[in-house]
N, C-alpha and C. Protein backbone atom coordinates (compact mmCIF):
# COMPACT_ATOMS: atom_id res chain seq x y z
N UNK A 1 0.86 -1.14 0.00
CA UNK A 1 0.00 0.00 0.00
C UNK A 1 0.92 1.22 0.00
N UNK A 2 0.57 2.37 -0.73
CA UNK A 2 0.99 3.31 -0.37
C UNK A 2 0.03 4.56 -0.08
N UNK A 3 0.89 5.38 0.66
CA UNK A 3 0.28 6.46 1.28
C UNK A 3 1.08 7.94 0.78
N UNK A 4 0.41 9.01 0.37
CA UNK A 4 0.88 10.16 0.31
C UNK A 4 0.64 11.14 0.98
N UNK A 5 1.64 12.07 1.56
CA UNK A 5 1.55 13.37 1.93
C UNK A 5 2.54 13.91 2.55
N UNK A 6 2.91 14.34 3.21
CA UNK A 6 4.18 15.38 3.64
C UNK A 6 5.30 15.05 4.63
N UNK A 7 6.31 15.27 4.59
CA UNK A 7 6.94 15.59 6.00
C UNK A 7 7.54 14.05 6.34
N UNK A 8 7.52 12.73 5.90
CA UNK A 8 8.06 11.55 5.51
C UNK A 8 9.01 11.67 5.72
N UNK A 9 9.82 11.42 6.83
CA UNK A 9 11.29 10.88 7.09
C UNK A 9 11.81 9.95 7.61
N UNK A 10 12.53 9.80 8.00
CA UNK A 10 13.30 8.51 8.73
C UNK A 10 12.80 8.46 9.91
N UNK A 11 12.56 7.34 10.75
CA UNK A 11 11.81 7.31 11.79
C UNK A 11 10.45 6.67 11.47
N UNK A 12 10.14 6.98 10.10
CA UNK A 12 8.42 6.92 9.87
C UNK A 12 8.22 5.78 10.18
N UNK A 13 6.76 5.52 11.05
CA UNK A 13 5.83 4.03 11.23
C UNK A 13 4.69 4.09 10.66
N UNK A 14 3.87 3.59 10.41
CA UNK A 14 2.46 3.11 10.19
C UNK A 14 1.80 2.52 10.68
N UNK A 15 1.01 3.00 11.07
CA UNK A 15 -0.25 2.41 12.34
C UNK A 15 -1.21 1.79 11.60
N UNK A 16 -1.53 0.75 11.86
CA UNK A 16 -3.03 0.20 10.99
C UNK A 16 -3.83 -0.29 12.49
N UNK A 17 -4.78 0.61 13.15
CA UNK A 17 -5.56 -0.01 14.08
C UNK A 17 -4.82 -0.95 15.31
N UNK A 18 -5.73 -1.92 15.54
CA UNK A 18 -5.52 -2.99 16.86
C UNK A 18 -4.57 -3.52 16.23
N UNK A 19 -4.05 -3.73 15.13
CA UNK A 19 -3.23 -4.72 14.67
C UNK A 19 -1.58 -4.27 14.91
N UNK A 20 -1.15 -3.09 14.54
CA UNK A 20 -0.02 -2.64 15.00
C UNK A 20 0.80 -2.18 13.96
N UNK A 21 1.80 -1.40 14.82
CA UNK A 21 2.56 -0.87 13.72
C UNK A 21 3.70 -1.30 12.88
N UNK A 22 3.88 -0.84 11.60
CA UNK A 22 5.20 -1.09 10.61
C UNK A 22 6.09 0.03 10.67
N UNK A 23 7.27 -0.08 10.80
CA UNK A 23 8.49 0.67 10.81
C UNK A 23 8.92 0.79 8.73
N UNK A 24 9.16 1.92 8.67
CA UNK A 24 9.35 1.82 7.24
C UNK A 24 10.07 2.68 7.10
N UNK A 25 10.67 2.75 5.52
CA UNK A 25 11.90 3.56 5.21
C UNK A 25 11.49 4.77 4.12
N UNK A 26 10.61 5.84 4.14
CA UNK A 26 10.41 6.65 3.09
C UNK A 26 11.66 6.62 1.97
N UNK A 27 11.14 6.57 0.59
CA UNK A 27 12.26 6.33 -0.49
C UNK A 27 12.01 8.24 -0.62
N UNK A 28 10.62 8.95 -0.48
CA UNK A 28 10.79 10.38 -1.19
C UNK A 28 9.87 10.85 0.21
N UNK A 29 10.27 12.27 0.43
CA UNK A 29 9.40 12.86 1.63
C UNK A 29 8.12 12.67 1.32
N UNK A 30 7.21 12.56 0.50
CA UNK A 30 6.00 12.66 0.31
C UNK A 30 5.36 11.44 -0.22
N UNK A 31 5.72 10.15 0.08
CA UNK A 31 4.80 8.93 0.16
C UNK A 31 5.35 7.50 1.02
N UNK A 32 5.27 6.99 1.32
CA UNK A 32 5.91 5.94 1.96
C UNK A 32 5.09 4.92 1.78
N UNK A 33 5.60 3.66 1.10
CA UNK A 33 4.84 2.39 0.90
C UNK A 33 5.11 1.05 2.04
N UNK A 34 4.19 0.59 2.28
CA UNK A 34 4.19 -0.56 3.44
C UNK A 34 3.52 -1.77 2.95
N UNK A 35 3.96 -2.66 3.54
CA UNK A 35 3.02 -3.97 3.75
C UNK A 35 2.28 -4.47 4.75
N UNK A 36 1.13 -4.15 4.85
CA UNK A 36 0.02 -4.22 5.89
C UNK A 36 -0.11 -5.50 6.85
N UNK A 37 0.64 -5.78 8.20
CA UNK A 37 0.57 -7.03 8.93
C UNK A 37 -0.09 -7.57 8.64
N UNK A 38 0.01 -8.46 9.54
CA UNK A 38 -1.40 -9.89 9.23
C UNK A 38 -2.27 -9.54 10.38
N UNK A 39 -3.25 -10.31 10.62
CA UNK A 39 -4.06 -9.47 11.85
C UNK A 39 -4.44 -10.47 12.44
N UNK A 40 -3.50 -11.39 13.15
CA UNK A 40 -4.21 -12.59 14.00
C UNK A 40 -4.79 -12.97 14.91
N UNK A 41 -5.45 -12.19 15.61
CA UNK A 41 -6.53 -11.79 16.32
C UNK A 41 -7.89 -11.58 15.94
N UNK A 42 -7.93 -11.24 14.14
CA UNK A 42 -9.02 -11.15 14.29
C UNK A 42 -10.03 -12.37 14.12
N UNK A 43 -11.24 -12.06 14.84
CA UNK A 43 -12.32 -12.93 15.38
C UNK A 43 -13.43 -12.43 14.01
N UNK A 44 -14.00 -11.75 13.90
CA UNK A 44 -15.16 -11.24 12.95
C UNK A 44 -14.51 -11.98 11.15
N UNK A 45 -15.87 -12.11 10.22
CA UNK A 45 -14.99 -12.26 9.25
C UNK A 45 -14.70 -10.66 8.61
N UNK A 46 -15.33 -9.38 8.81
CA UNK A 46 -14.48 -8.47 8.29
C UNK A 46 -13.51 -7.65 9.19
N UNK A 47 -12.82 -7.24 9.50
CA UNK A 47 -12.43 -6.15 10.26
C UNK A 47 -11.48 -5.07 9.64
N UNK A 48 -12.29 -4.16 9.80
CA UNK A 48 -11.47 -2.71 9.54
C UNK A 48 -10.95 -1.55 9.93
N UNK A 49 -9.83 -2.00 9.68
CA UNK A 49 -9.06 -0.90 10.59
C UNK A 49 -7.89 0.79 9.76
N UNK A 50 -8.17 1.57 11.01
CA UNK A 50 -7.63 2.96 9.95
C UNK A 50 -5.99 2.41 10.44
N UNK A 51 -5.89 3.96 9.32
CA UNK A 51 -4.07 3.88 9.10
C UNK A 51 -3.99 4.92 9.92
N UNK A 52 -2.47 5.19 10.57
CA UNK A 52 -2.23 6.46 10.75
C UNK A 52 -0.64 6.47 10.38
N UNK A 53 0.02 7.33 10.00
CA UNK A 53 1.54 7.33 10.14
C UNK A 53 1.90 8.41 11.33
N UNK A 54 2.96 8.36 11.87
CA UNK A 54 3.86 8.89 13.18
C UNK A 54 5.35 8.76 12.33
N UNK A 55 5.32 10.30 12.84
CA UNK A 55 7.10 10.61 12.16
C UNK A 55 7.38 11.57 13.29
N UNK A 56 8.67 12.01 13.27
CA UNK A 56 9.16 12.68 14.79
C UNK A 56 8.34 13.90 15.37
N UNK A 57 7.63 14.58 13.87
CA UNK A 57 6.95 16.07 14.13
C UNK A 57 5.21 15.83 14.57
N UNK A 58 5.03 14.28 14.93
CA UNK A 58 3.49 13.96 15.39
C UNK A 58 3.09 12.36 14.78
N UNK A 59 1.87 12.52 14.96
CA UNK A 59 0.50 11.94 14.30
C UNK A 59 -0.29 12.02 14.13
N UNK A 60 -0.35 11.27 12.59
CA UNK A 60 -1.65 12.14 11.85
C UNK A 60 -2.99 11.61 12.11
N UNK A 61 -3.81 12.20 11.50
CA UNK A 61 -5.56 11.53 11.99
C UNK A 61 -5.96 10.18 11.64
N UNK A 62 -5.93 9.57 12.41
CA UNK A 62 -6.42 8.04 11.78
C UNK A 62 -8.03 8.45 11.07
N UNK A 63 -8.28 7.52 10.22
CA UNK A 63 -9.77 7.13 9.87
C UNK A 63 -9.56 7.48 8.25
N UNK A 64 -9.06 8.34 7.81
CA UNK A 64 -9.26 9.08 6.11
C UNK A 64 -8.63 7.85 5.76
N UNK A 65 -7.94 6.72 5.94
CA UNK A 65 -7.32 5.48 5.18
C UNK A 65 -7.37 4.76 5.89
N UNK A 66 -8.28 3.38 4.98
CA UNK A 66 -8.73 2.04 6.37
C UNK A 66 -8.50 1.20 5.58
N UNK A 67 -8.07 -0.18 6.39
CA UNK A 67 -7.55 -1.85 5.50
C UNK A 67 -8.41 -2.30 5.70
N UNK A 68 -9.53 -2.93 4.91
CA UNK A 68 -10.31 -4.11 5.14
C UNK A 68 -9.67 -5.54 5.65
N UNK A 69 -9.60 -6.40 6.70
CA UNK A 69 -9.16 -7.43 6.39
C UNK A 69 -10.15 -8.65 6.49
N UNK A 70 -9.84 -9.48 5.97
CA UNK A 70 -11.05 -10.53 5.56
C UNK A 70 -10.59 -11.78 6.38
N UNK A 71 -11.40 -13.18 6.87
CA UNK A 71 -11.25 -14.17 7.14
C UNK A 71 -11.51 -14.74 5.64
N UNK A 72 -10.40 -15.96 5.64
CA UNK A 72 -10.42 -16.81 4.81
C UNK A 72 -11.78 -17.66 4.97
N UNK A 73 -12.75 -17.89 3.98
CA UNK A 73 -13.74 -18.64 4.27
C UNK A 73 -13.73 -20.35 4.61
N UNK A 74 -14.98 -20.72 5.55
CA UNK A 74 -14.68 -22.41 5.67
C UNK A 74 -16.11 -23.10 5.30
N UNK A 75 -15.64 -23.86 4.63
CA UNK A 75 -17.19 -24.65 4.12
C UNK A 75 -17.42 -25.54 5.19
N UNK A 76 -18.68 -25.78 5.52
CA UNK A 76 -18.83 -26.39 6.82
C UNK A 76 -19.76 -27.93 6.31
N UNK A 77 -20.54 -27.43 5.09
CA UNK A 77 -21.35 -28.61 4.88
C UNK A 77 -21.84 -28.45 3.44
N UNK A 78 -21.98 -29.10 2.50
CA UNK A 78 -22.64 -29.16 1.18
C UNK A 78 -23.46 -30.19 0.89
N UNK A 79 -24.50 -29.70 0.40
CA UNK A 79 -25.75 -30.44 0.63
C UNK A 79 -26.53 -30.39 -1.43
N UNK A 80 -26.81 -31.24 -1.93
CA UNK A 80 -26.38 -32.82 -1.33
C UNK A 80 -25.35 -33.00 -1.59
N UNK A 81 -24.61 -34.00 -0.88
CA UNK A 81 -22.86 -34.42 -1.15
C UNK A 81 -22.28 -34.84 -3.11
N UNK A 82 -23.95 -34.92 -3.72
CA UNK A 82 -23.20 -35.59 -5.00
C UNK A 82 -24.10 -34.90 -6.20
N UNK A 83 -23.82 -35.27 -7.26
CA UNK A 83 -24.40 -34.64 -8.18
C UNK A 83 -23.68 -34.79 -9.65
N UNK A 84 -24.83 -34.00 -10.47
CA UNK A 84 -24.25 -34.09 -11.95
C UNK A 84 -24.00 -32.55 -12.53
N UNK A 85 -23.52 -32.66 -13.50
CA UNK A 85 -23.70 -31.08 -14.48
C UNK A 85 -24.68 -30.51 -14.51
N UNK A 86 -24.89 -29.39 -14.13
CA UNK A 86 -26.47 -28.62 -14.06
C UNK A 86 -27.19 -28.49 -12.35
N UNK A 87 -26.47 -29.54 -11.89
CA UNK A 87 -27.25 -30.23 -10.22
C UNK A 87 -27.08 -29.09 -9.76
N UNK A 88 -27.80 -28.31 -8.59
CA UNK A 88 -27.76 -26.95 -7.67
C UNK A 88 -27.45 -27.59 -6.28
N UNK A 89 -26.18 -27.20 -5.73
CA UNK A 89 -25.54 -27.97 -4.46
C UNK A 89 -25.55 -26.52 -3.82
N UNK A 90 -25.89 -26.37 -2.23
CA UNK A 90 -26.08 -25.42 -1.74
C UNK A 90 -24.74 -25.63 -1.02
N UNK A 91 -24.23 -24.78 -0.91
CA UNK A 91 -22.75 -24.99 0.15
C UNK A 91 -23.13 -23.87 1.54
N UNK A 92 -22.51 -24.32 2.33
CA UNK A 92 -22.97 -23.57 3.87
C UNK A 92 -21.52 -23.51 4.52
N UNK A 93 -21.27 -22.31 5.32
CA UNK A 93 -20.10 -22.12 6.07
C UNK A 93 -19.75 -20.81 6.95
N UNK A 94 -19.01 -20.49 6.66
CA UNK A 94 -18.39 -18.95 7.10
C UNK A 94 -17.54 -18.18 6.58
N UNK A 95 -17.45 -16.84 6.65
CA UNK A 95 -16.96 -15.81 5.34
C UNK A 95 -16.96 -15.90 4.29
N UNK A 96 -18.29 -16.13 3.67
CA UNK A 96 -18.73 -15.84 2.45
C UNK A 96 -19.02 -14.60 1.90
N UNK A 97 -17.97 -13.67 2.28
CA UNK A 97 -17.86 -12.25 2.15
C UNK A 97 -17.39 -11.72 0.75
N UNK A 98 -17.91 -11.77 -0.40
CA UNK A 98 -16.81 -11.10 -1.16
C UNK A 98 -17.28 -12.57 -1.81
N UNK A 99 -17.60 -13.07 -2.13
CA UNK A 99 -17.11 -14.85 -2.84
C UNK A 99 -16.87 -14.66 -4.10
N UNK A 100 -15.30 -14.87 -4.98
CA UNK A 100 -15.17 -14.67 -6.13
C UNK A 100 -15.33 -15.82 -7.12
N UNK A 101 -15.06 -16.51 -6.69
CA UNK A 101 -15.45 -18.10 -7.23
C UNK A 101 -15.11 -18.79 -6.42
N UNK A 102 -16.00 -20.23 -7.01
CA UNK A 102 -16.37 -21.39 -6.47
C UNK A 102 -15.99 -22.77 -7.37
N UNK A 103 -15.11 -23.46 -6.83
CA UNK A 103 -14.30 -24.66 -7.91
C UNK A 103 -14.51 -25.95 -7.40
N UNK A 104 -14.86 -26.36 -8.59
CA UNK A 104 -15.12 -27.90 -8.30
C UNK A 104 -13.71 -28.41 -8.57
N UNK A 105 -12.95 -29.66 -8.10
CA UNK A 105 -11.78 -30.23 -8.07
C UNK A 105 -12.62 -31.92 -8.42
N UNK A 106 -12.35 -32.72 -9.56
CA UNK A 106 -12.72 -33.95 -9.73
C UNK A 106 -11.94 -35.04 -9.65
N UNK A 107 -12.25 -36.30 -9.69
CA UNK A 107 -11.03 -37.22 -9.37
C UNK A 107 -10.00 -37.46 -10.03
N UNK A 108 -10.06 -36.64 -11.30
CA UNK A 108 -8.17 -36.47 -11.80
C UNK A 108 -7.73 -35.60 -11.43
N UNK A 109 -8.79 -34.52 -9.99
CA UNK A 109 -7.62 -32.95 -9.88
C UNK A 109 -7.78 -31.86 -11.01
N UNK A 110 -8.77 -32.19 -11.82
CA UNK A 110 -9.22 -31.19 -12.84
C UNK A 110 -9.79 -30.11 -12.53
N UNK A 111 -9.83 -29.11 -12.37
CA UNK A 111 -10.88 -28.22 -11.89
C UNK A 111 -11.89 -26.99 -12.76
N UNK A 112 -12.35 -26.63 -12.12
CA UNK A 112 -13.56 -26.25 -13.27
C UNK A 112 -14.57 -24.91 -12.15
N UNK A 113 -14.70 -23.74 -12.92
CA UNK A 113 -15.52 -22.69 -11.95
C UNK A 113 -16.79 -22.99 -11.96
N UNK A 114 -17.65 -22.80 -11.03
CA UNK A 114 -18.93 -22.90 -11.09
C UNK A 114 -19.73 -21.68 -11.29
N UNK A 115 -20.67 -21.58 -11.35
CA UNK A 115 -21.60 -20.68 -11.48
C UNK A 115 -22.49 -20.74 -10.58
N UNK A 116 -22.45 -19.34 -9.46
CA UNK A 116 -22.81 -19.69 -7.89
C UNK A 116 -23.61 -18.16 -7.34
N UNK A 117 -24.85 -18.48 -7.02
CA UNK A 117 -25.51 -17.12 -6.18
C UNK A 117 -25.25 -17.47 -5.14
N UNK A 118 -24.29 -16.02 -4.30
CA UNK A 118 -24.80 -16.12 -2.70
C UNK A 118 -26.36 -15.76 -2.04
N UNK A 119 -25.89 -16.33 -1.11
CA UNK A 119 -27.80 -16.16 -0.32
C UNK A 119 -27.31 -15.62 0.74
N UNK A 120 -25.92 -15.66 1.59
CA UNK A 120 -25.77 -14.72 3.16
C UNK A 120 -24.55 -14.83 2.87
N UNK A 121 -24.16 -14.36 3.99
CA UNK A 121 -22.46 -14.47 4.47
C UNK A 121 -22.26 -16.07 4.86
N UNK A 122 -23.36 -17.17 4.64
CA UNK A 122 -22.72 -18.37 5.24
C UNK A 122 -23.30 -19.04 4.29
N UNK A 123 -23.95 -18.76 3.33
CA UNK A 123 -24.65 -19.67 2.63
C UNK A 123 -24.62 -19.31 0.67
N UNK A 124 -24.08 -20.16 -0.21
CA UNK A 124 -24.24 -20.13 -1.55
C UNK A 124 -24.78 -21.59 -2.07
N UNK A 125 -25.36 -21.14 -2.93
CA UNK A 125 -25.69 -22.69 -4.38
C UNK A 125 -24.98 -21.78 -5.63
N UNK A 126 -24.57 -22.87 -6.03
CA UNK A 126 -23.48 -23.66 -7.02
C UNK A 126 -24.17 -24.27 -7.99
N UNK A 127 -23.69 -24.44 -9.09
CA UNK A 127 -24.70 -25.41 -9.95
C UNK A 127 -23.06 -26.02 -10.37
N UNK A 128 -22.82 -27.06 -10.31
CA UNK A 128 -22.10 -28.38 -10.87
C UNK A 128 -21.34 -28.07 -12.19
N UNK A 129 -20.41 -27.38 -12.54
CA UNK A 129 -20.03 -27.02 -14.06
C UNK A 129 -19.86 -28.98 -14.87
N UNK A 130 -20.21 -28.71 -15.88
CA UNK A 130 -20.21 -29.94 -17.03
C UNK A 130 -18.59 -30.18 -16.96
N UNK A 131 -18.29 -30.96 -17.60
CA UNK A 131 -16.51 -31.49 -17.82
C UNK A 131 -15.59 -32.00 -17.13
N UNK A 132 -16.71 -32.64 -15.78
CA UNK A 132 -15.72 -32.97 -14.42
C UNK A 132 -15.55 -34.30 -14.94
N UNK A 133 -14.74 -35.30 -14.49
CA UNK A 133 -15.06 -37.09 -14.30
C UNK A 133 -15.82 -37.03 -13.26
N UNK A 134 -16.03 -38.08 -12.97
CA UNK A 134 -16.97 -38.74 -12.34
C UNK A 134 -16.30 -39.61 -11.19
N UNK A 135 -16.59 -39.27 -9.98
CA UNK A 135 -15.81 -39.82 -8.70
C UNK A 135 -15.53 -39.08 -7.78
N UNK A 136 -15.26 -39.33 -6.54
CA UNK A 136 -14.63 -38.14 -5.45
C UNK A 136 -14.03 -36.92 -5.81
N UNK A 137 -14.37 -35.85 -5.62
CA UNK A 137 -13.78 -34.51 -5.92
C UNK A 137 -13.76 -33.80 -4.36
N UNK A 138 -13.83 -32.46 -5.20
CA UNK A 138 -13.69 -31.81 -3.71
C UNK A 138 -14.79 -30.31 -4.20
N UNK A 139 -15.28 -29.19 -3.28
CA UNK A 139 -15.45 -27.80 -3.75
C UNK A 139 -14.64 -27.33 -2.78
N UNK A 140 -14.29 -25.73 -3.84
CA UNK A 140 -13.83 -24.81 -2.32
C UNK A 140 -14.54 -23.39 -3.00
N UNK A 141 -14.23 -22.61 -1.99
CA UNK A 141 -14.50 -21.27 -2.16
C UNK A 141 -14.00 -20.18 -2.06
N UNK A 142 -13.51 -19.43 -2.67
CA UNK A 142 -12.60 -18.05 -2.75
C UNK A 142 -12.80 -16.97 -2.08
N UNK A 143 -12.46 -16.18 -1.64
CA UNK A 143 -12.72 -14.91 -1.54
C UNK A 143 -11.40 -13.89 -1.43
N UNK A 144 -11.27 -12.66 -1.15
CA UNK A 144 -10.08 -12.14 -1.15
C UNK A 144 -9.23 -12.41 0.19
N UNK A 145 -10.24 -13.43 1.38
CA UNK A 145 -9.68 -13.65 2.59
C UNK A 145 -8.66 -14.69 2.17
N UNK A 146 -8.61 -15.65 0.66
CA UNK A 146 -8.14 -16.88 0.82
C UNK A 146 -8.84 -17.57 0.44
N UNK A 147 -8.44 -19.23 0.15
CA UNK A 147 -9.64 -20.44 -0.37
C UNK A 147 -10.03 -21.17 1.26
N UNK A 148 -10.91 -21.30 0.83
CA UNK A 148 -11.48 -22.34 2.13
C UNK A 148 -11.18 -23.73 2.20
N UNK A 149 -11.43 -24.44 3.04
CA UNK A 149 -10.75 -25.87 3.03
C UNK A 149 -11.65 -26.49 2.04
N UNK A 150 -11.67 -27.37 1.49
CA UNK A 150 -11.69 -28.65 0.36
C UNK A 150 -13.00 -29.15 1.01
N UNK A 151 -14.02 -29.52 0.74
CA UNK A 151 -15.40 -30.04 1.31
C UNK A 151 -15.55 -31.49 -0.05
N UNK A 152 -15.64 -32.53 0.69
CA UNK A 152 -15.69 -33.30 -0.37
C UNK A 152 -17.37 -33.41 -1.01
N UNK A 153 -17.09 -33.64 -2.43
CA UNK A 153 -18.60 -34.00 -3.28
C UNK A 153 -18.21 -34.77 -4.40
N UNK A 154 -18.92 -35.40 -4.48
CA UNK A 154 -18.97 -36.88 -5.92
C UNK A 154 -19.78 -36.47 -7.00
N UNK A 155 -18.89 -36.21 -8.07
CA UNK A 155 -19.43 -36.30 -9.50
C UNK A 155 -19.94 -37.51 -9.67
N UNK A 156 -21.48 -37.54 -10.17
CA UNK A 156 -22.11 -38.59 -10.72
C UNK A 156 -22.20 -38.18 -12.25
């Protein structure tokens, strides 16, 4: 990420919220780029937190620049476990925030996107993309938190 505005020198940190600060090296007085911790504490699947930077002459206002951070989503159950091309499998879980796609994995490891409405933050259907084999696979689910763990389902 980067940030612009004034007065950037040596010393500079970056505050992102509960999560804590980065020590960084301004390359020009007027922007300084960071890499935003990890935030392992957090409990919610969104949490957002402001920036602030601190350089020797203060600190500035937190809130005008905030990090979204996301939980990686977890499929908890897919219902029904099996199906064909076209079949509508409802998948159920947590942080279904953001869901960018949804992949079927088949028993050669082939994989294939589905075509998927969410219904909540814990709940999507999927419809089965055509071109899988037929046998134990897996689904998962994307989002910008990360893929979710592997939920097994059988191509019929």
């Amino acid at each position: 990420m980067t940030l612009f505005g004034t007065n950037f020198l040596s010393g500079t940190q970056v505050g992102v919220g509960s999560v804590g600060n980065v020590a960084v090296t301004p390359t020009q007085p007027s922007q300084v780029t960071f890499t935003a911790p990890a935030n392992p504490g957090q409990v919610g699947t969104v949490s957002t937190q402001s920036v602030s930077i601190t350089t020797a002459g203060g600190t500035s206002a937190a809130g005008t620049t905030l990090i979204d951070y996301y939980l990686a989503p977890a499929i908890t159950s897919v219902l029904p476990t099996s199906g064909t091309a076209g079949d509508l499998i409802t998948v159920t879980g947590t942080g279904f925030v953001g869901v960018d796609t949804v992949t079927f994995t088949d028993s050669t490891t082939a994989t294939a996107p589905a075509v998927f409405t969410p219904v909540s933050a814990t709940q999507l259907v999927a419809t089965v993309p055509g071109g899988l084999a037929t046998g134990a696979g897996t689904i998962t689910v994307h989002t910008c938190g990360g893929n979710s763990n592997a939920q097994a389902f059988t191509v019929t």
